[in-house]
Protein backbone atom coordinates (compact mmCIF):
# COMPACT_ATOMS: atom_id res chain seq x y z
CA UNK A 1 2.07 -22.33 28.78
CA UNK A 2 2.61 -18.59 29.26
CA UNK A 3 0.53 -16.92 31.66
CA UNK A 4 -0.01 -13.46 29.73
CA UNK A 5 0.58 -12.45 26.55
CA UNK A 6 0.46 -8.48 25.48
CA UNK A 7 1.21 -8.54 22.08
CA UNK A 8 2.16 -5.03 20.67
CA UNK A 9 1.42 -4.84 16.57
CA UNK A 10 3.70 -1.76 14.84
CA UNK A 11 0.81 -1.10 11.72
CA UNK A 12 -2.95 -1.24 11.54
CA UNK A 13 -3.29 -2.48 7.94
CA UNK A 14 -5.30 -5.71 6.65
CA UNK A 15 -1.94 -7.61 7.74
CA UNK A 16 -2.04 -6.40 11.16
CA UNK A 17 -6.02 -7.16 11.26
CA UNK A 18 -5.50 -10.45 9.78
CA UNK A 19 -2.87 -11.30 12.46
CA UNK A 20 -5.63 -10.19 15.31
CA UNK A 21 -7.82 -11.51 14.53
CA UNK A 22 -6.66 -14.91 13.68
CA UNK A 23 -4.86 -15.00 17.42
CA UNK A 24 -8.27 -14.22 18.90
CA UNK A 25 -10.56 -16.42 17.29
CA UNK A 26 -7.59 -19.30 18.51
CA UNK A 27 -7.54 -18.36 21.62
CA UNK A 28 -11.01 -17.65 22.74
CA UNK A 29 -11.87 -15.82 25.59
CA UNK A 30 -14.71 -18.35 26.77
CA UNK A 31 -12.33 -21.05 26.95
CA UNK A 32 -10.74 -21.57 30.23
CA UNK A 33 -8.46 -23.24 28.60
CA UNK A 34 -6.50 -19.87 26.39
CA UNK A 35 -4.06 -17.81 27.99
CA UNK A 36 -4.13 -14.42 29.33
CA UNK A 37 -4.11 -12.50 25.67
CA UNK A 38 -3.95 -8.69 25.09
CA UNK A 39 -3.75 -7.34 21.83
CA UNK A 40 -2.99 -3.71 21.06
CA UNK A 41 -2.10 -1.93 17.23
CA UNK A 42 -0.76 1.06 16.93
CA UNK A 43 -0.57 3.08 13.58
CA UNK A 44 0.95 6.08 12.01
CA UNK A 45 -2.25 7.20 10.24
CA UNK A 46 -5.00 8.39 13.28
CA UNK A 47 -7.22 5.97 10.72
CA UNK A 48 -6.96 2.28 10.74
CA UNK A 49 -7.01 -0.02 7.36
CA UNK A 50 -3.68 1.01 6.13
CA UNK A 51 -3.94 0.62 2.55
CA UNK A 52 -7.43 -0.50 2.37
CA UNK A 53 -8.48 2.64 3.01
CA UNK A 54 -5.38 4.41 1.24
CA UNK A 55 -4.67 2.09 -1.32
CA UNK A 56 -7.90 0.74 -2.95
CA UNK A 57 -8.91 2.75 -6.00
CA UNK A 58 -12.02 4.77 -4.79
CA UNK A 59 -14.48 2.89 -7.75
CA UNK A 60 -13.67 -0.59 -5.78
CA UNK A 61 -15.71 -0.38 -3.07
CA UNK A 62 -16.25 -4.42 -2.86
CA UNK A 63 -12.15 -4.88 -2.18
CA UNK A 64 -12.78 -2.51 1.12
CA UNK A 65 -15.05 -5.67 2.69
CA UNK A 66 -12.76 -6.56 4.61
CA UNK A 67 -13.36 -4.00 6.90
CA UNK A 68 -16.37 -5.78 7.80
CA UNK A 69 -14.20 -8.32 9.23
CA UNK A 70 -11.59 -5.89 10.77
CA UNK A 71 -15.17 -4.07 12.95
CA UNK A 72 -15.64 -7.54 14.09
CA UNK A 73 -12.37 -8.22 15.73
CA UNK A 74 -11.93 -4.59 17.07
CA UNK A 75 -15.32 -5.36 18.97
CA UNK A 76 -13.17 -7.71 21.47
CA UNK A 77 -12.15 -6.35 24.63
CA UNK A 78 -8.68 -7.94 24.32
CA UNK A 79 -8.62 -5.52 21.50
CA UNK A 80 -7.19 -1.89 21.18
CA UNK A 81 -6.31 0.29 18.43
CA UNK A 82 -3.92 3.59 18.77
CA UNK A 83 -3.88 5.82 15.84
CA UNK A 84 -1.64 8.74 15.33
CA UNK A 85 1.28 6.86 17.28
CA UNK A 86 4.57 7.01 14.99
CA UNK A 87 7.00 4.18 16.52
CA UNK A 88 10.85 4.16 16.31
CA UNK A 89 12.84 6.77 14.21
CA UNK A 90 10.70 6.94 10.98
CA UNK A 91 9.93 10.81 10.24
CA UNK A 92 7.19 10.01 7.83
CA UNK A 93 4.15 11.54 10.48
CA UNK A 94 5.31 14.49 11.47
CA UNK A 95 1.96 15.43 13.27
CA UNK A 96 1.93 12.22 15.25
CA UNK A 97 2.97 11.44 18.73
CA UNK A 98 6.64 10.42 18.48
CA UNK A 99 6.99 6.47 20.60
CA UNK A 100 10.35 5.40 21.14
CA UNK A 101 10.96 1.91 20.77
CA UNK A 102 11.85 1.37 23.69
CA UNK A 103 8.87 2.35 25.64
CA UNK A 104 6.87 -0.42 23.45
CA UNK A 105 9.14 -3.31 24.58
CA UNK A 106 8.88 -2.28 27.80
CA UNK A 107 5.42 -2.52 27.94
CA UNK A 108 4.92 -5.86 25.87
CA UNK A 109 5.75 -9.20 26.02
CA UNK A 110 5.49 -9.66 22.28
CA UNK A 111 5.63 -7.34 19.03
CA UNK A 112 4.89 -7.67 15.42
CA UNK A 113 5.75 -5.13 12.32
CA UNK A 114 3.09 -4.59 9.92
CA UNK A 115 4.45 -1.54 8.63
CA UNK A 116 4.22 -1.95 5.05
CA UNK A 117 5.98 -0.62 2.19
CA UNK A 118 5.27 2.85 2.59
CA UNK A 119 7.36 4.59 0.17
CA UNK A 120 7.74 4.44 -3.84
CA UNK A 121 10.60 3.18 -5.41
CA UNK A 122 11.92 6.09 -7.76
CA UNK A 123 13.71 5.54 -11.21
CA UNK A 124 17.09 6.29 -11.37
CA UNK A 125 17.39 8.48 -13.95
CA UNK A 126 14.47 10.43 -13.70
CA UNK A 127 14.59 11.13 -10.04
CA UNK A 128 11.26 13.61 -8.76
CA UNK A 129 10.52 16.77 -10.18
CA UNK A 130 7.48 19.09 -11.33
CA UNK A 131 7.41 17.37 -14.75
CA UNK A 132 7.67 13.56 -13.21
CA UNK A 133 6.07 12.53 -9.41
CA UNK A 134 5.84 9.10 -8.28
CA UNK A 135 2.66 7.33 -8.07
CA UNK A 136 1.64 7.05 -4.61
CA UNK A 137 1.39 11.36 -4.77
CA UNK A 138 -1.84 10.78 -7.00
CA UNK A 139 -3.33 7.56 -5.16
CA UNK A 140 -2.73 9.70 -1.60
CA UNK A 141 -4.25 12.57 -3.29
CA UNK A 142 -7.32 10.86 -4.31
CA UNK A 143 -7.54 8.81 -1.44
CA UNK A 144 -6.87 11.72 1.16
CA UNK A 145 -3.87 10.67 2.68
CA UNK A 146 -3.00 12.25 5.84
CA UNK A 147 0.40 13.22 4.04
CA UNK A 148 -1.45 15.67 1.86
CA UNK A 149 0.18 15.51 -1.40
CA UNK A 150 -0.71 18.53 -3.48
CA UNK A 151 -3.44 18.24 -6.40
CA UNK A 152 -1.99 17.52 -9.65
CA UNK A 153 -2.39 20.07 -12.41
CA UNK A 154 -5.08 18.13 -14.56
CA UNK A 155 -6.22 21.37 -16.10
CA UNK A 156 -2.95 21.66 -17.82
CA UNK A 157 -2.07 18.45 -18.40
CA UNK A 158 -3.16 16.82 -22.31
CA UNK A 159 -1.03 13.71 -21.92
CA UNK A 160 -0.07 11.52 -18.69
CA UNK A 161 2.72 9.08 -19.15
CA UNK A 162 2.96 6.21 -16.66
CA UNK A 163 6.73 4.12 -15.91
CA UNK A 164 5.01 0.65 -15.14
CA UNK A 165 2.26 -1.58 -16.05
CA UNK A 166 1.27 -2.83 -12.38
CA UNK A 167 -2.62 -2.44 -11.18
CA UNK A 168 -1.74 0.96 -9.42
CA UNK A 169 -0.81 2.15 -13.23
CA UNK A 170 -4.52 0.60 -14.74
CA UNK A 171 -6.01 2.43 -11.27
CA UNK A 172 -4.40 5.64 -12.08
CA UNK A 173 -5.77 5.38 -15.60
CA UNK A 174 -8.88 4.69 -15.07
CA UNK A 175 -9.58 7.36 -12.63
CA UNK A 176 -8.51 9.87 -15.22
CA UNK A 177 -10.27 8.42 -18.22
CA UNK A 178 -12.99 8.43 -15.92
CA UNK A 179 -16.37 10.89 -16.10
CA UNK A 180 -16.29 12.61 -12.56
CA UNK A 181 -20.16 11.90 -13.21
CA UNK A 182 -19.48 8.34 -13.08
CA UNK A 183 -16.63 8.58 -10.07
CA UNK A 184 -19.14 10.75 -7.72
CA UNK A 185 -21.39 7.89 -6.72
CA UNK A 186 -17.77 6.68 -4.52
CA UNK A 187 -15.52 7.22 -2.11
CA UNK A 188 -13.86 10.13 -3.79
CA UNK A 189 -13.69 13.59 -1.92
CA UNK A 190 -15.16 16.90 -3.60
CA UNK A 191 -11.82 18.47 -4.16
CA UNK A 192 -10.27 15.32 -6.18
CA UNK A 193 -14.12 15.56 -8.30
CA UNK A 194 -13.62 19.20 -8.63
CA UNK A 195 -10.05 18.90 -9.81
CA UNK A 196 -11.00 15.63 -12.62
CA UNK A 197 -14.04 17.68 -13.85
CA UNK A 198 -11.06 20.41 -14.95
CA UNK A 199 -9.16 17.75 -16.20
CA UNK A 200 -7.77 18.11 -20.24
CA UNK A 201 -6.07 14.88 -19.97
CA UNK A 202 -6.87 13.26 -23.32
CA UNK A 203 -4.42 10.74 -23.60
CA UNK A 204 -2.53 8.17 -20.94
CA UNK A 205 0.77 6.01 -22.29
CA UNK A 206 1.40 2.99 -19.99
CA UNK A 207 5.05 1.89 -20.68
CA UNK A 208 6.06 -1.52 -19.55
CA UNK A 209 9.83 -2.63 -20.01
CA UNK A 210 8.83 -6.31 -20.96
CA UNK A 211 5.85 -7.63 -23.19
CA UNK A 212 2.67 -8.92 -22.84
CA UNK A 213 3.58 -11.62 -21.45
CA UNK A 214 5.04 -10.11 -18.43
CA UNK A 215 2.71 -7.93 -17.79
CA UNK A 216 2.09 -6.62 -14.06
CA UNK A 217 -1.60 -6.03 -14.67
CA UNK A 218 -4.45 -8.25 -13.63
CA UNK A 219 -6.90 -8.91 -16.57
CA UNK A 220 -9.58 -7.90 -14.01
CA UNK A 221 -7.78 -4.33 -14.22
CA UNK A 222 -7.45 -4.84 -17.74
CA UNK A 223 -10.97 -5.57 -18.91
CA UNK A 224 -12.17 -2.74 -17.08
CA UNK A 225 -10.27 -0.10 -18.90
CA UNK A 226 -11.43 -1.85 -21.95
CA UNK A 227 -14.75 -1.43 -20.97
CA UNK A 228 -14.49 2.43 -20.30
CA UNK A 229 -17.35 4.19 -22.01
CA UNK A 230 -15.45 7.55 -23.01
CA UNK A 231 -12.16 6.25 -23.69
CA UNK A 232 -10.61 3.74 -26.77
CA UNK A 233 -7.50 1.69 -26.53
CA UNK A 234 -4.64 2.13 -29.03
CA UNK A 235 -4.06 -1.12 -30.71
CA UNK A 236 -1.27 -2.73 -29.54
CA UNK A 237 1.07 -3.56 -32.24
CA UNK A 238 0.38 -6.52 -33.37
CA UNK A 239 3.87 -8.33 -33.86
CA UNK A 240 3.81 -8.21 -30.25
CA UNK A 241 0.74 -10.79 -30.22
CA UNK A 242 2.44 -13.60 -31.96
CA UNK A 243 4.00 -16.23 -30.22
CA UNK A 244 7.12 -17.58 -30.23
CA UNK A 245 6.67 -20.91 -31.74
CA UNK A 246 6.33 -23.72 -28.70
CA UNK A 247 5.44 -21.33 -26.39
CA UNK A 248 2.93 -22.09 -23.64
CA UNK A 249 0.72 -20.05 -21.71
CA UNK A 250 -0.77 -20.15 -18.59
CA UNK A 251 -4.76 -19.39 -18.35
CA UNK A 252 -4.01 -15.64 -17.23
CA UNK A 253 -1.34 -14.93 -19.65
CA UNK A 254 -3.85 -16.61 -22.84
CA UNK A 255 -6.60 -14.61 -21.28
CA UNK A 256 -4.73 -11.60 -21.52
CA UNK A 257 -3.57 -11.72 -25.09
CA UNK A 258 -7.33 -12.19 -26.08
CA UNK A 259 -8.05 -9.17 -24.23
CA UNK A 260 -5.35 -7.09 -26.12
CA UNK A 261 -6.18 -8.72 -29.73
CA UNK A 262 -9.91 -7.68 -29.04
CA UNK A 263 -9.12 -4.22 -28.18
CA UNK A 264 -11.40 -2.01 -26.03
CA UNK A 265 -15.49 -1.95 -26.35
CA UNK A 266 -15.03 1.70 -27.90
CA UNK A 267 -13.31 2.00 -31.44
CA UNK A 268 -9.86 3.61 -31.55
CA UNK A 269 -10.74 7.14 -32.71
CA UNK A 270 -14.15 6.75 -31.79
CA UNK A 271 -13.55 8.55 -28.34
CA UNK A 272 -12.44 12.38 -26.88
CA UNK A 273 -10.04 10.41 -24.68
CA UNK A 274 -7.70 7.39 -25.17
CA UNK A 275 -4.71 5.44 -23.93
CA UNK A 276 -2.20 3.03 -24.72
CA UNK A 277 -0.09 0.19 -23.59
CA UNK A 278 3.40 0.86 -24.93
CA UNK A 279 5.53 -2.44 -24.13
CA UNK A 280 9.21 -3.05 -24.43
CA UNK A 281 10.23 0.33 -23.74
CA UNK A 282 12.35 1.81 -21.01
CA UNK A 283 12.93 5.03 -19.78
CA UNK A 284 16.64 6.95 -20.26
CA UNK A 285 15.96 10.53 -19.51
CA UNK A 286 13.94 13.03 -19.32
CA UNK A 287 14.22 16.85 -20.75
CA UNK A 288 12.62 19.67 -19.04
CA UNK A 289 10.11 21.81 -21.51
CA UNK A 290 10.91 24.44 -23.64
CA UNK A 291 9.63 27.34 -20.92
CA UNK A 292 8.04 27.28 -17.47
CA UNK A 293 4.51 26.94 -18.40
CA UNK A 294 2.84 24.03 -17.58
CA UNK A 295 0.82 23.56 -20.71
CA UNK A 296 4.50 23.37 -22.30
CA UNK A 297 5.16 19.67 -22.75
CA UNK A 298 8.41 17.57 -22.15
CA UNK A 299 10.66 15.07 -23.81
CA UNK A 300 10.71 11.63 -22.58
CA UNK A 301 13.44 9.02 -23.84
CA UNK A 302 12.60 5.35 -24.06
CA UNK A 303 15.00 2.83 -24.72
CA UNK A 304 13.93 -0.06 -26.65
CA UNK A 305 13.85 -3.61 -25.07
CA UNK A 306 13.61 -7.29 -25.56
CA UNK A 307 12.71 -10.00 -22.93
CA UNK A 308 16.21 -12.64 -22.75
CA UNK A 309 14.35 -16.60 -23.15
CA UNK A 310 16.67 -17.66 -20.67
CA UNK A 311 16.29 -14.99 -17.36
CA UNK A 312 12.69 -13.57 -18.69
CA UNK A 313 14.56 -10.00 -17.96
CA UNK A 314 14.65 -7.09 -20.26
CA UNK A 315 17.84 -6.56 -21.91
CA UNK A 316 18.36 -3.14 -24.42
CA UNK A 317 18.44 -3.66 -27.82
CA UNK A 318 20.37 -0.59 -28.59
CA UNK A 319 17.29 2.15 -30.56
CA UNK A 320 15.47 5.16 -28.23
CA UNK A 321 12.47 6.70 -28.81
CA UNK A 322 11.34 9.99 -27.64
CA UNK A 323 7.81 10.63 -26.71
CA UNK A 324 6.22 14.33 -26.19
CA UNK A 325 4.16 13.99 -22.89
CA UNK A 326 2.69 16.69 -20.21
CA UNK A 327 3.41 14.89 -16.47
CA UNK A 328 5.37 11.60 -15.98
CA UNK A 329 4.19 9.12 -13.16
CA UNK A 330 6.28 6.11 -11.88
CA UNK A 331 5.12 3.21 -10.56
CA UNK A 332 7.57 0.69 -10.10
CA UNK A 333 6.37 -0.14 -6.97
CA UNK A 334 7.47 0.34 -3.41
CA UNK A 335 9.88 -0.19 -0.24
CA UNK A 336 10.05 0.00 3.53
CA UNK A 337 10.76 3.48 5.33
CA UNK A 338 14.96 3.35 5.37
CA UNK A 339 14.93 5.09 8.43
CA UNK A 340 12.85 2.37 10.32
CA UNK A 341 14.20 -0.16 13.02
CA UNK A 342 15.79 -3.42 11.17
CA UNK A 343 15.50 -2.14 8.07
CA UNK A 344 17.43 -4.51 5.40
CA UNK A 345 18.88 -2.49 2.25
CA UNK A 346 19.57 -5.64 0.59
CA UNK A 347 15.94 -6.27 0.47
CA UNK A 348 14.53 -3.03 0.71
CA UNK A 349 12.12 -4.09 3.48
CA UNK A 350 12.49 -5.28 6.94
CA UNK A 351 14.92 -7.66 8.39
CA UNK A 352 13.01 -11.22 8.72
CA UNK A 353 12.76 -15.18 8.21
CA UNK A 354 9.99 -17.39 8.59
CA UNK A 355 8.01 -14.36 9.64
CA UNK A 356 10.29 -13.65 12.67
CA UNK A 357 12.17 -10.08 12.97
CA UNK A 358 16.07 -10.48 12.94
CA UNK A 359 18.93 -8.52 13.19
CA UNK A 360 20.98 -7.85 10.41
CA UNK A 361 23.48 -10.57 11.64
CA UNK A 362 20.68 -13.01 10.48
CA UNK A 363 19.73 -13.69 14.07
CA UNK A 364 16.56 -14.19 14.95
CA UNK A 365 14.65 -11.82 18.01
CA UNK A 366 12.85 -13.74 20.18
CA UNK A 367 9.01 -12.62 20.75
CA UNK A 368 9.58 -10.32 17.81
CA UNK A 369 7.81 -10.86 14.46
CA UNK A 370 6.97 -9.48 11.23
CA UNK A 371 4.14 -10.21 8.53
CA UNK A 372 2.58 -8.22 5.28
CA UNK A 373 4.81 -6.29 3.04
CA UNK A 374 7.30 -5.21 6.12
CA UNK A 375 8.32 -9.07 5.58
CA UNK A 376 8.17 -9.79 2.17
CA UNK A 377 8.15 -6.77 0.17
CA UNK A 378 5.17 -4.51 -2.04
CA UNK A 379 3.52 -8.17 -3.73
CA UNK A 380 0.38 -9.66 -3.72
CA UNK A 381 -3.24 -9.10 -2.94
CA UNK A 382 -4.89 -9.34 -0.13
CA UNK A 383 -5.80 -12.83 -0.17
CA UNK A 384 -2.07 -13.19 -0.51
CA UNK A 385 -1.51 -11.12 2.76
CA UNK A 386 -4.16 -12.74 4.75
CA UNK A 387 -2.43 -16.38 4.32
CA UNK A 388 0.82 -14.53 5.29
CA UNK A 389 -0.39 -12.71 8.02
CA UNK A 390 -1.99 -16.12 9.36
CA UNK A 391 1.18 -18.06 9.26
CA UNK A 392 2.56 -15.11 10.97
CA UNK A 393 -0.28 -15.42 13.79
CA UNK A 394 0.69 -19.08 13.83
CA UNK A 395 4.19 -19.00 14.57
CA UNK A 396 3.31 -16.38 17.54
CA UNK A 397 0.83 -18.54 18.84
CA UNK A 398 3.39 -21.62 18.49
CA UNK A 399 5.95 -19.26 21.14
CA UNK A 400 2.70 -17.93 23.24
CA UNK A 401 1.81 -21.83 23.66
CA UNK A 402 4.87 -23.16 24.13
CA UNK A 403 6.24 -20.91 26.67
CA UNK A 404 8.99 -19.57 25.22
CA UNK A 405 11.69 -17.81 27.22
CA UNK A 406 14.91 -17.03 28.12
CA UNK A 407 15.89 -20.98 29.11
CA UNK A 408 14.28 -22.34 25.69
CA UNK A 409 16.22 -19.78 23.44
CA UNK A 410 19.04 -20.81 21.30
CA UNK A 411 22.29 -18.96 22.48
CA UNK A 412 23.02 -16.87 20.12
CA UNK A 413 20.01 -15.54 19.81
CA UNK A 414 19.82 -14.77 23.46
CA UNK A 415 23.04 -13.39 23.36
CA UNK A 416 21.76 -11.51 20.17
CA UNK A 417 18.76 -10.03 21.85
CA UNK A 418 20.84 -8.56 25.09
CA UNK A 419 23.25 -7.25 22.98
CA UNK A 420 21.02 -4.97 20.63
CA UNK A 421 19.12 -3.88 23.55
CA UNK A 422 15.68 -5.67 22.36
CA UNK A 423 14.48 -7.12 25.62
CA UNK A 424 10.75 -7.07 25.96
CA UNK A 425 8.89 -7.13 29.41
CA UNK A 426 7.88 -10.36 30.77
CA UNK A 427 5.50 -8.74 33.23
CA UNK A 428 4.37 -5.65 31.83
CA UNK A 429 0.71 -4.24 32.77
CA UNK A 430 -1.26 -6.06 31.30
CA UNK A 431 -4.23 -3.42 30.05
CA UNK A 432 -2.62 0.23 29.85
CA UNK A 433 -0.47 1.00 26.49
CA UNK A 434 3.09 3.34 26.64
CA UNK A 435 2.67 5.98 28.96
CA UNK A 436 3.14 8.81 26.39
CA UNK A 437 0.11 7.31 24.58
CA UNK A 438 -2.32 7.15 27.58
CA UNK A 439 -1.02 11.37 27.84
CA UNK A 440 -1.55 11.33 23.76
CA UNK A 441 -5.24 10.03 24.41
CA UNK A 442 -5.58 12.76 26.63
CA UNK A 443 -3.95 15.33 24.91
CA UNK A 444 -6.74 14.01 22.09
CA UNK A 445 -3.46 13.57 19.65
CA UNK A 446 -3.79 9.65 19.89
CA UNK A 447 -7.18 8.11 18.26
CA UNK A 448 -9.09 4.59 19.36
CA UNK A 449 -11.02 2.87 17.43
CA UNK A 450 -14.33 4.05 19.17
CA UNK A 451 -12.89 7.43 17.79
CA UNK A 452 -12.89 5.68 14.44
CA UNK A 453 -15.88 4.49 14.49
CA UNK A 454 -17.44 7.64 15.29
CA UNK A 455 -15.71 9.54 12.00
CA UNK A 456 -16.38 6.23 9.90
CA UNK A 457 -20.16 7.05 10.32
CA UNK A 458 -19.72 10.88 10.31
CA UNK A 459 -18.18 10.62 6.74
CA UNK A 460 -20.92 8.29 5.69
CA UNK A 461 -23.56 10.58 6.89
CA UNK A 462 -21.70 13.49 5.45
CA UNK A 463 -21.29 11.50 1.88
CA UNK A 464 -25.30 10.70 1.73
CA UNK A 465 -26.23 14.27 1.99
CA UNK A 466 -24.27 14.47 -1.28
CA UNK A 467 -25.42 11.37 -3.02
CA UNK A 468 -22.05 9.55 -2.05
CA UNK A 469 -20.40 6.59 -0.66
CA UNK A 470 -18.72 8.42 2.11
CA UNK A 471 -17.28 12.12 2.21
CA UNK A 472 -13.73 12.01 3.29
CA UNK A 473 -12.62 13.84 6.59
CA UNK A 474 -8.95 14.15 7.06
CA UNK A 475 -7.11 15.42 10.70
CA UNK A 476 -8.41 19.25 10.62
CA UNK A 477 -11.84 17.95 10.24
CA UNK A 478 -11.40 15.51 12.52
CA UNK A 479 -10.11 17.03 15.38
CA UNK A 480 -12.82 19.57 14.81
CA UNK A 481 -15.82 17.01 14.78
CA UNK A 482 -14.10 15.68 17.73
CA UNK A 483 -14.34 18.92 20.16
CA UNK A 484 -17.88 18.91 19.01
């Protein structure tokens, strides 16, 4: 059995958290019987929870919960947390202390990515622009994303097209079809409230590529946009409602089309504000408006669509619609940071197998791991992640108990790991993190989770003085509560 194990984790999302804290609770510090274990995360963000804390739509508080558990297992003193700590060659935190790789492997004996899928997958032919931004700009900006994204121009905007039907579409929806009277009451900061109670957005498309039953949505999203008191549904048309003949559903997919045949609580027409799912359609291109203003709306072009029986993938049919609309969002999803270590264009996120990192020869790194989205991609919920993340703990435990080293390697992965340069440090210190980070605490750049702990109940004391879940802080106002 090893003697010590300093496990480095790259990400301090509910993957990460779920991967801690499953290794400590199996190897307990009362028994005599565990090895020496050190855990340390480091993260990007100076905030912990990844996308917990920037992901969740700000009217679910019960999905943030977990945090609960993530306090509990930062309260070990095998524990550490590093925020503001940008590892390898990504440029995506500018502001944050710059760690080589190289200085984490040699101060570990084992590391794990948990990096996500931190950047949106774009449609090819309508690339960025002032007239069509990617989704993760609004969830950052109404999250308050250390990125910053600018506001969006609500007061201009009568009609919001989303590209994709996924749960971060339904999200985006809802928070615009939303009363800011209703939204203040949660975690959303005063300038996103000020911005939605200028909002002239009257009417949100939702376009989807397949049909209903494809649909990326949960019915749990569904229903609750159905259920919106100030907005109606457009009825979806109902040819698309009938079934093949012998067609079977599954419980989610029959629950769904009862959801769309009932329609929303509020009569079409019945409401100031509305939306629609528009299904088989497709985008081709998109034409800028007429003049610069931003009341002046654009052209979108849809191609039509049907779903092929045999590969259940959209295929055109040949007929294009265009739709007048004011902004165009896409959400069709997300990949790893290109610029990252082992980053695998094939798959669009990080190099792995069986939750272990490998080179792009297919080799597998010894003591080197990934788990969460970095492994398999931008799927599932977090139920699905915490399984992952726990057969990810398990197969690190499985080396840490085992005593894995260089004479119990296969060959070529040996050979493999000299070659690339990825040899970790059988002997490293066992308590202090990378030099540049013990000078990043100092320089107060570098945040621990004592320092998150303190802002967690700052913005919680801040958000009851104004009848709120929390008040957001982001870096400014943290550095500035911090020199308090």
């Amino acid at each position: 059995m090893a003697t010590a194990t300093k496990l480095a984790i790259v990400g301090a999302g509910p993957s990460a958290f779920y991967v801690a804290s499953r290794l400590l609770s199996l190897l307990p510090l009362c028994d005599p019987r565990s090895p020496v274990f050190r855990v340390h995360l480091f993260d990007r963000s100076w905030a912990p929870h990844g996308l917990v804390r920037y992901g969740v739509a700000p009217d679910h508080p019960e999905v943030k919960n977990c945090t609960h558990k993530f306090d509990q297992t930062a309260l070990d003193p095998r524990f550490r947390f590093f925020g503001n700590v940008n590892v390898g060659n990504s440029s995506l935190s500018p502001n944050a202390l710059n760690l080589p790789l190289s200085s984490l492997l040699q101060n570990y004996t084992h590391v794990l990515f948990a990096t996500g899928c931190p950047l949106p997958t774009l449609h090819p032919d309508i690339p960025p622009s002032s007239i069509c931004i990617p989704a993760l700009s609004l969830v950052h900006w109404y999250t308050r994303h250390p990125s910053r994204p600018p506001s969006p121009p609500l007061d201009k905007i009568s009609h919001l097209t989303l590209i994709g039907n996924g749960n971060v579409s339904l999200d985006i929806a809802r928070i615009l079809l939303t009363s800011p009277s209703v939204l203040q009451k949660y975690d959303v900061p005063e300038h996103v409230l000020d911005v939605l109670s200028r909002s002239i957005v009257k009417h949100v498309s939702i376009i989807g590529r397949r049909g209903p039953l494809q649909a990326a949505f949960t019915n749990k999203e569904l229903r609750e946009l159905l259920t919106l008191p100030e907005a109606s549904m457009v009825p979806v048309d109902p040819s698309l409602l009938v079934l093949p003949q012998g067609t079977s559903l599954s419980r989610q997919q029959r629950r769904t089309f009862e959801l769309l045949q009932r329609g929303s609580q509020k009569a079409p027409g019945t409401t100031q504000k509305s939306w629609s799912l528009e299904f088989h359609r497709s985008p081709m291109a998109l034409a800028p408006p007429s003049s610069s203003a931003l009341t002046d709306m654009t052209r979108l072009t849809l191609a039509h669509t049907r779903v092929d029986p045999a590969t259940s993938r959209a295929v055109l049919t040949g007929e294009k619609t265009t739709i007048s609309t004011s902004l165009v969002v896409t959400s069709l999803g997300f990949h790893a940071d290109p610029e990252t270590d082992f980053f695998d264009p094939s798959s669009n996120h990080l190099s792995s197998r069986g939750n272990r990192l490998c080179l792009l020869s297919g080799a597998a790194i010894p003591n080197m791991y990934t788990s969460g989205w970095a492994a398999y991609g931008s799927k599932g919920v977090l139920a699905s992640t915490m399984m992952d993340a726990y057969a990810a703990a398990d197969t690190v435990l499985s080396d840490i108990t085992s005593g894995l080293d260089v004479q119990t390697m296969a060959p070529e992965d040996h050979s493999a790991q000299i070659m690339s340069g990825l040899v970790l440090n059988s002997q490293p210190h066992l308590e202090n993190p990378p030099e540049e980070v013990m000078q990043g605490i100092k320089d107060g750049i570098v945040t621990q989770y004592e320092d998150w702990k303190g802002v967690d109940a700052e913005e919680i004391r801040r958000g009851e003085k104004l009848g709120k879940e929390r008040e957001r802080m982001d870096w400014e106002d943290v550095k500035a509560f911090r020199s308090q």
